[in-house]
C-alpha atoms as a PDB file:
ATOM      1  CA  UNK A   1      -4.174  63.736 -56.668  1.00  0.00           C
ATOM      2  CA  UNK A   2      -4.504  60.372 -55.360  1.00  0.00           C
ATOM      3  CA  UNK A   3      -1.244  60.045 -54.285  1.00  0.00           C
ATOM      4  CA  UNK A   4      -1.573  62.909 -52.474  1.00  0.00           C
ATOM      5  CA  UNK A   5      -4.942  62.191 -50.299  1.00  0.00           C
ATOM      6  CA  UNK A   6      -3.279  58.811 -49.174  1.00  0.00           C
ATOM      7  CA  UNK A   7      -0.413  61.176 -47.952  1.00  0.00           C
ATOM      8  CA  UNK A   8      -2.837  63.250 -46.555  1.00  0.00           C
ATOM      9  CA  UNK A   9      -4.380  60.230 -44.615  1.00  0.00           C
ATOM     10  CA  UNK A  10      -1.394  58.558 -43.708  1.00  0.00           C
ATOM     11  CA  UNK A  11       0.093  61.781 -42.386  1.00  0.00           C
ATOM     12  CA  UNK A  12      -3.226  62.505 -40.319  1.00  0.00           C
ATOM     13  CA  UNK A  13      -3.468  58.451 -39.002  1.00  0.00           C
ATOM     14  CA  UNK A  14       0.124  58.966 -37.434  1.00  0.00           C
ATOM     15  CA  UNK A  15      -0.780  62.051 -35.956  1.00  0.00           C
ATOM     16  CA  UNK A  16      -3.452  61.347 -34.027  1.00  0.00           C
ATOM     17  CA  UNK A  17      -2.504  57.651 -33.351  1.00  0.00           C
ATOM     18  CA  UNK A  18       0.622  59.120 -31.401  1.00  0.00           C
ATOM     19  CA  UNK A  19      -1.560  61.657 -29.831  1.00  0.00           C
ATOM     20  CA  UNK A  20      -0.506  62.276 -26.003  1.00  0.00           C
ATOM     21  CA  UNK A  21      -4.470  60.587 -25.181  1.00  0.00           C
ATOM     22  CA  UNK A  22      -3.913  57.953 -26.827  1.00  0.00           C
ATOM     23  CA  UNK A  23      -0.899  56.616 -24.334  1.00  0.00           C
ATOM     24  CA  UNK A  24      -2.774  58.008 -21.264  1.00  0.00           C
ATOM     25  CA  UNK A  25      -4.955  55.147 -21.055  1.00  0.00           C
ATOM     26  CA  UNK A  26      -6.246  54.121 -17.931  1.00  0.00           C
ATOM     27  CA  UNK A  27      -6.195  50.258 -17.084  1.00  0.00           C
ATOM     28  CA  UNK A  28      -7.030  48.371 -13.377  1.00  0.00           C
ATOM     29  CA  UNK A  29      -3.926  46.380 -11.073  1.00  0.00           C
ATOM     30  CA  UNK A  30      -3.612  42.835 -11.962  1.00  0.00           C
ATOM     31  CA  UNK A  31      -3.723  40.294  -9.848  1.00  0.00           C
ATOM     32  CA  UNK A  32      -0.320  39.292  -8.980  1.00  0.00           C
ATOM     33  CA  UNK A  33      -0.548  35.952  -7.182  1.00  0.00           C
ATOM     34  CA  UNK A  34       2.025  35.991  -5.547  1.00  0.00           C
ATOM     35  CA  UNK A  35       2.441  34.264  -2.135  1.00  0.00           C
ATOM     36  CA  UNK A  36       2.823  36.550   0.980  1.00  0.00           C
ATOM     37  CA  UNK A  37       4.865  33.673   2.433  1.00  0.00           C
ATOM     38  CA  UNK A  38       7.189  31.192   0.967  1.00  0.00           C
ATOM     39  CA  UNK A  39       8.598  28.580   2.756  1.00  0.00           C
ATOM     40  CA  UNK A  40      10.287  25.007   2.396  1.00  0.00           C
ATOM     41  CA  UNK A  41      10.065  22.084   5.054  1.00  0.00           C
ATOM     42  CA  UNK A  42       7.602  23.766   7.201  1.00  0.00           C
ATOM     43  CA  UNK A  43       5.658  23.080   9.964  1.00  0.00           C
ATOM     44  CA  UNK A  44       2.350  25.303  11.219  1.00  0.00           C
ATOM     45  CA  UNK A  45       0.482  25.084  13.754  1.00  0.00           C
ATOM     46  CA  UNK A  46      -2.909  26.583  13.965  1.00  0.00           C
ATOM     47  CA  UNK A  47      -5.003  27.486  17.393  1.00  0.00           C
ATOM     48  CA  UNK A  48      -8.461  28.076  17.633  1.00  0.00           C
ATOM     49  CA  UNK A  49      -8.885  29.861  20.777  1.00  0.00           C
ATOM     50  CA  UNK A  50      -6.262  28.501  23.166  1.00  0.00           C
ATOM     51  CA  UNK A  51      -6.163  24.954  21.842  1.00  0.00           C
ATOM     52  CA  UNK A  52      -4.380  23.317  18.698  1.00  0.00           C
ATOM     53  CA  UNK A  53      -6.825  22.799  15.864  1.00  0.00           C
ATOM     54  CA  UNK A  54      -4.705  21.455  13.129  1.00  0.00           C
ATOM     55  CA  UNK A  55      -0.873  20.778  12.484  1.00  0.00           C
ATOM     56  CA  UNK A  56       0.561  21.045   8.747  1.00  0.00           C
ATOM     57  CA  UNK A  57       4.073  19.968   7.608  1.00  0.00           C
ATOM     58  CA  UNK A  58       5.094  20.060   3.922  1.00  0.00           C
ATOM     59  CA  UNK A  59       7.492  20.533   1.812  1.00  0.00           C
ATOM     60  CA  UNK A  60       6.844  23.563   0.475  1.00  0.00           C
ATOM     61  CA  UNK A  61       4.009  25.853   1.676  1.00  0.00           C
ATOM     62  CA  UNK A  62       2.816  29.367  -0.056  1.00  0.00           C
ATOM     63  CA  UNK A  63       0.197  31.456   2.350  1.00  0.00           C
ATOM     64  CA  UNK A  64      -2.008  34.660   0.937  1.00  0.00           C
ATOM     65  CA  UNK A  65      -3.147  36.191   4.179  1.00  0.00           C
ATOM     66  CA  UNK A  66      -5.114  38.498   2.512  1.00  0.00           C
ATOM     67  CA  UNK A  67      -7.753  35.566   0.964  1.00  0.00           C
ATOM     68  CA  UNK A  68      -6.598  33.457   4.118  1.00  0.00           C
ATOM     69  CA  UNK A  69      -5.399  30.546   1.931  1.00  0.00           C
ATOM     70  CA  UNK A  70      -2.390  27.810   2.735  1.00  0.00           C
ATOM     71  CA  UNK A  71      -1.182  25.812  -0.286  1.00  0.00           C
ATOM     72  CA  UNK A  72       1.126  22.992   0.778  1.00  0.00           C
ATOM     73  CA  UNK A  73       2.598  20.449  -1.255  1.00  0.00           C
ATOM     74  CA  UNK A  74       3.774  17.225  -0.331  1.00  0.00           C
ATOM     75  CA  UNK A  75       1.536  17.570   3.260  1.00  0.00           C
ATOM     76  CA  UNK A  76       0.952  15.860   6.164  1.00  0.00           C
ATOM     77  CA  UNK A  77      -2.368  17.667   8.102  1.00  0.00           C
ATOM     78  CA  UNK A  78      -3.042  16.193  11.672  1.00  0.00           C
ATOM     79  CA  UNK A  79      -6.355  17.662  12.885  1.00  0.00           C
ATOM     80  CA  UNK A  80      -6.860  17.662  16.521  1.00  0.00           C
ATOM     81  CA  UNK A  81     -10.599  17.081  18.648  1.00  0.00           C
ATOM     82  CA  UNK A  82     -11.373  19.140  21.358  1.00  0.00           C
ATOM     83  CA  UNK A  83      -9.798  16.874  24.067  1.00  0.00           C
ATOM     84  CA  UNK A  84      -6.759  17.699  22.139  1.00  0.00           C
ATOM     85  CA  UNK A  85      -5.647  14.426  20.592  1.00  0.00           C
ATOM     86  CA  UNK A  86      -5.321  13.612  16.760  1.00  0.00           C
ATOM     87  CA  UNK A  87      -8.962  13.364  15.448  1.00  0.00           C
ATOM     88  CA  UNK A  88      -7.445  12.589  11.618  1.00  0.00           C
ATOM     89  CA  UNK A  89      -4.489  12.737   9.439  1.00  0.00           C
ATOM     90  CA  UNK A  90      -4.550  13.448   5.927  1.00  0.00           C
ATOM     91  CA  UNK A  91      -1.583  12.833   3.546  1.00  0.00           C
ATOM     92  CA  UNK A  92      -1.436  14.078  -0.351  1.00  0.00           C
ATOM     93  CA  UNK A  93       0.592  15.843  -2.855  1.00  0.00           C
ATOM     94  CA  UNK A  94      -0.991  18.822  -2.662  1.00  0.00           C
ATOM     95  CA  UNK A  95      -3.341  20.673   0.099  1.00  0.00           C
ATOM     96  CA  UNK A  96      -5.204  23.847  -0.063  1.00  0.00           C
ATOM     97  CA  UNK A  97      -6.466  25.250   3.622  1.00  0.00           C
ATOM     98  CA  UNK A  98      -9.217  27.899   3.108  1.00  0.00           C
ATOM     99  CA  UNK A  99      -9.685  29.454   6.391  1.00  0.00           C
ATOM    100  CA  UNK A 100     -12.099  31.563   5.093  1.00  0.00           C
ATOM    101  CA  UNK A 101     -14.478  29.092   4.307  1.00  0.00           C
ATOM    102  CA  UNK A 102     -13.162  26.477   6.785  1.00  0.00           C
ATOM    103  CA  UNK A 103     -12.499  23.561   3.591  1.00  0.00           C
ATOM    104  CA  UNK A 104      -9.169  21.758   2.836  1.00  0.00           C
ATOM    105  CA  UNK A 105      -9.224  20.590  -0.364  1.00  0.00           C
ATOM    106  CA  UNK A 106      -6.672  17.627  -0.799  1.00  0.00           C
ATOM    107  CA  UNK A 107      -5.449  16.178  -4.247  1.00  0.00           C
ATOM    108  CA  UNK A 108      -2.939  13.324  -5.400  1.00  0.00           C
ATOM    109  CA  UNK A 109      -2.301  10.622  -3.781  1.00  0.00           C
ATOM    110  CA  UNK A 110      -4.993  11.300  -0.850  1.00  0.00           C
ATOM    111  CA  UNK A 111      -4.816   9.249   2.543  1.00  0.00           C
ATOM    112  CA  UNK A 112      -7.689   9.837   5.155  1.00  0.00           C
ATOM    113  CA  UNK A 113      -6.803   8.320   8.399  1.00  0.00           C
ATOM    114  CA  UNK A 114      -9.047   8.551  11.853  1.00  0.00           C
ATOM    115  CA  UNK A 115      -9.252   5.527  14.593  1.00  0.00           C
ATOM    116  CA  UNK A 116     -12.216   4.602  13.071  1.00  0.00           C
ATOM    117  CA  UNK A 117     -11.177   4.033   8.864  1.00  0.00           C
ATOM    118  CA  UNK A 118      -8.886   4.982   6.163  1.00  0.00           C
ATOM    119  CA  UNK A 119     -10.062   6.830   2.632  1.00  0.00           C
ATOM    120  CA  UNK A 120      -7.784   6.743  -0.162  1.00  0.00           C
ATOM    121  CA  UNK A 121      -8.365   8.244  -3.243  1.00  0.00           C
ATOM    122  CA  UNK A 122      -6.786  11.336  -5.646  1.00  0.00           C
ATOM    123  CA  UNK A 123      -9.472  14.040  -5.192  1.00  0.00           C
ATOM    124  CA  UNK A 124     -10.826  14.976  -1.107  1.00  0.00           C
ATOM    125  CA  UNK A 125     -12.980  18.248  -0.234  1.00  0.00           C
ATOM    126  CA  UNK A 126     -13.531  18.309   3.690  1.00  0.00           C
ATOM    127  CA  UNK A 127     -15.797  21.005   4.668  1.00  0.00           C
ATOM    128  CA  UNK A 128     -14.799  21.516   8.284  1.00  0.00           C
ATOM    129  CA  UNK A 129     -17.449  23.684   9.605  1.00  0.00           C
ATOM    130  CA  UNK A 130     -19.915  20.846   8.474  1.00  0.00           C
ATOM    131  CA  UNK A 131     -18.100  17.926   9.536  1.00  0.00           C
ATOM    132  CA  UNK A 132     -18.224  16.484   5.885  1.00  0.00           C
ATOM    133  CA  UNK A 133     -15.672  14.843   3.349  1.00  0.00           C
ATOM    134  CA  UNK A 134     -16.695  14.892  -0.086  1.00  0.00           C
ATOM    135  CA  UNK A 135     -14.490  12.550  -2.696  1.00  0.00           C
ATOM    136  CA  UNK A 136     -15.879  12.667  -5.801  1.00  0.00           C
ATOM    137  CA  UNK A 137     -13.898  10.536  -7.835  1.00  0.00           C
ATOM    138  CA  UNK A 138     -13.168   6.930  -7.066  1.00  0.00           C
ATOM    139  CA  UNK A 139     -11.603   6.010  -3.866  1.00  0.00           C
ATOM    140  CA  UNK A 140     -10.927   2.718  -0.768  1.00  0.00           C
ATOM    141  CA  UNK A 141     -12.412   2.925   1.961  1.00  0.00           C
ATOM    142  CA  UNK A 142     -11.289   0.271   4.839  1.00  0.00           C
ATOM    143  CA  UNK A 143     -13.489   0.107   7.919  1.00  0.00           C
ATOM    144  CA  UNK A 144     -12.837  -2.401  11.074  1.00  0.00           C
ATOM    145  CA  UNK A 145     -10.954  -4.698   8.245  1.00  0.00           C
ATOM    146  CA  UNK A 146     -13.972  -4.426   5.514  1.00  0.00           C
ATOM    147  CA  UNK A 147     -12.757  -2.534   2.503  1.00  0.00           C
ATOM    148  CA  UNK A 148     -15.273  -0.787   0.216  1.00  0.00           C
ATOM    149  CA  UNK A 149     -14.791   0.841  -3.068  1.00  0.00           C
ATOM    150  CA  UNK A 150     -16.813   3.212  -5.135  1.00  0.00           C
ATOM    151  CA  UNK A 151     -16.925   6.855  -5.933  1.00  0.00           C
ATOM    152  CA  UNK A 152     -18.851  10.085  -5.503  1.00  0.00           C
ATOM    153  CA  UNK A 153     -18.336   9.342  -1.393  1.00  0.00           C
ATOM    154  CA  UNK A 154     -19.584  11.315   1.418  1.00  0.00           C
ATOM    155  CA  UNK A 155     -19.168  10.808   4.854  1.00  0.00           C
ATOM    156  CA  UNK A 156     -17.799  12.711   8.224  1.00  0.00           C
ATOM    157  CA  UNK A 157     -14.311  12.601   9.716  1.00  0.00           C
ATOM    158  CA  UNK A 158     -15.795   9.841  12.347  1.00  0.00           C
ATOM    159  CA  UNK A 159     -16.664   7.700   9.210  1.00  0.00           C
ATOM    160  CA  UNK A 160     -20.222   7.145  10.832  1.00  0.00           C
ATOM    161  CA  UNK A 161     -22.467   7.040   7.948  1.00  0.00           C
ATOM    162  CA  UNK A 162     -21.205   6.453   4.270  1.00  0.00           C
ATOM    163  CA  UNK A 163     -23.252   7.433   0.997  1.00  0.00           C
ATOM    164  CA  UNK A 164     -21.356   6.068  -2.439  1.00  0.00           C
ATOM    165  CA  UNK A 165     -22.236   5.481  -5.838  1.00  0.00           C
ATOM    166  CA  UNK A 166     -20.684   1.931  -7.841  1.00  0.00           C
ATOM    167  CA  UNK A 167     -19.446   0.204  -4.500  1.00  0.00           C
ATOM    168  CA  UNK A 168     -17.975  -3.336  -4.327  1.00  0.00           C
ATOM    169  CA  UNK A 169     -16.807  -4.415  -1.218  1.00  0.00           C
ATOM    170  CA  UNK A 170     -14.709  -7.236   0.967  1.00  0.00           C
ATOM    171  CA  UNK A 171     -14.846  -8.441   4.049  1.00  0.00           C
ATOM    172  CA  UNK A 172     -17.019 -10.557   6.475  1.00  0.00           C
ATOM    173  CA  UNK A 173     -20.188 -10.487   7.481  1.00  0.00           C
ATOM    174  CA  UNK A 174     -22.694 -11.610  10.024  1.00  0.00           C
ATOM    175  CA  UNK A 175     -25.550 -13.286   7.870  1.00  0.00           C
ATOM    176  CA  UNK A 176     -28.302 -12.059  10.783  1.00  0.00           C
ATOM    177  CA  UNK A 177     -27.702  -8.469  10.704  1.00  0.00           C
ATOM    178  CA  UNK A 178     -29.028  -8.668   7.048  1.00  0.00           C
ATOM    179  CA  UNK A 179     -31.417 -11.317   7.724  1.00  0.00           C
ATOM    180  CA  UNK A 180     -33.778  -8.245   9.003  1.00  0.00           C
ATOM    181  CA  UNK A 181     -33.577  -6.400   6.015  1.00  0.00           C
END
């Protein structure tokens, strides 16, 4: 009799385990992530109104139009001012443009360049909308010949004001601008 209820049981277990309801399940799309665009040795150039706000060239680029996201790798990004000459370059392995927020986040090998200084580091957030550049891992930063060094930076693209934690710096200075202190 035992034998036979484990029959039984295995008989009913494969029954209703290959029951048509059981394979009918329902289950949500997956994000694919895949690119709407692919491309290789590209250059784009972006307008805001009727003026050029930023140039991009990389090596390879993938774009998602639908989250309005650019990731570049190996980029050069030459932002332009309003007058419509090169306000700052950034160079670094790999960029990330989000439109939709108005950030580029740059990592690897990160170079910063305006008339005014030049930020090097692995790790930059600028938050363009703000006018802010956020590095928050350690970086160089070389102003009029001076060359600071810290982390946790922030700053604007002008380089105007500077807040850093653990800085050490070089350079020359004029003993009676810090005779007022």
């Amino acid at each position: 009799m035992g034998r036979l209820s484990y029959c039984a049981l295995l008989f009913l277990l494969i029954f209703v385990a290959c029951s048509q309801e059981s394979l009918d399940q329902k289950s949500g799309v997956l994000e694919q992530g895949v690119a709407d665009e692919t491309s290789q040795r590209v250059k784009l150039v972006e307008y805001k109104n009727d003026r050029v706000d930023y140039v991009i060239e990389a090596e390879n680029m993938e774009r998602f139009t639908d989250r309005r996201m650019l990731y570049g790798y190996k980029v050069t990004l030459s932002a332009y001012g309003k007058d419509g000459m090169i306000s700052s370059v950034i160079k670094a392995d790999t960029t990330i443009v989000d439109d939709a927020r108005n950030i580029v986040f740059a990592n690897g090998n990160v170079i910063f360049t305006t008339p005014e200084g030049e930020i090097r580091t692995q790790k930059m957030f600028w938050e363009r909308s703000l006018d802010e550049i956020t590095v928050p891992v350690a970086l160089t930063l070389t102003r009029q010949g001076d060359v600071m060094t810290g982390s946790n930076m922030r700053t604007n693209t002008k380089l105007s004001y500077v807040e850093m934690d653990a800085v050490a710096a070089e350079g020359y200075f004029d003993e009676k601008e810090f005779l007022d202190w």
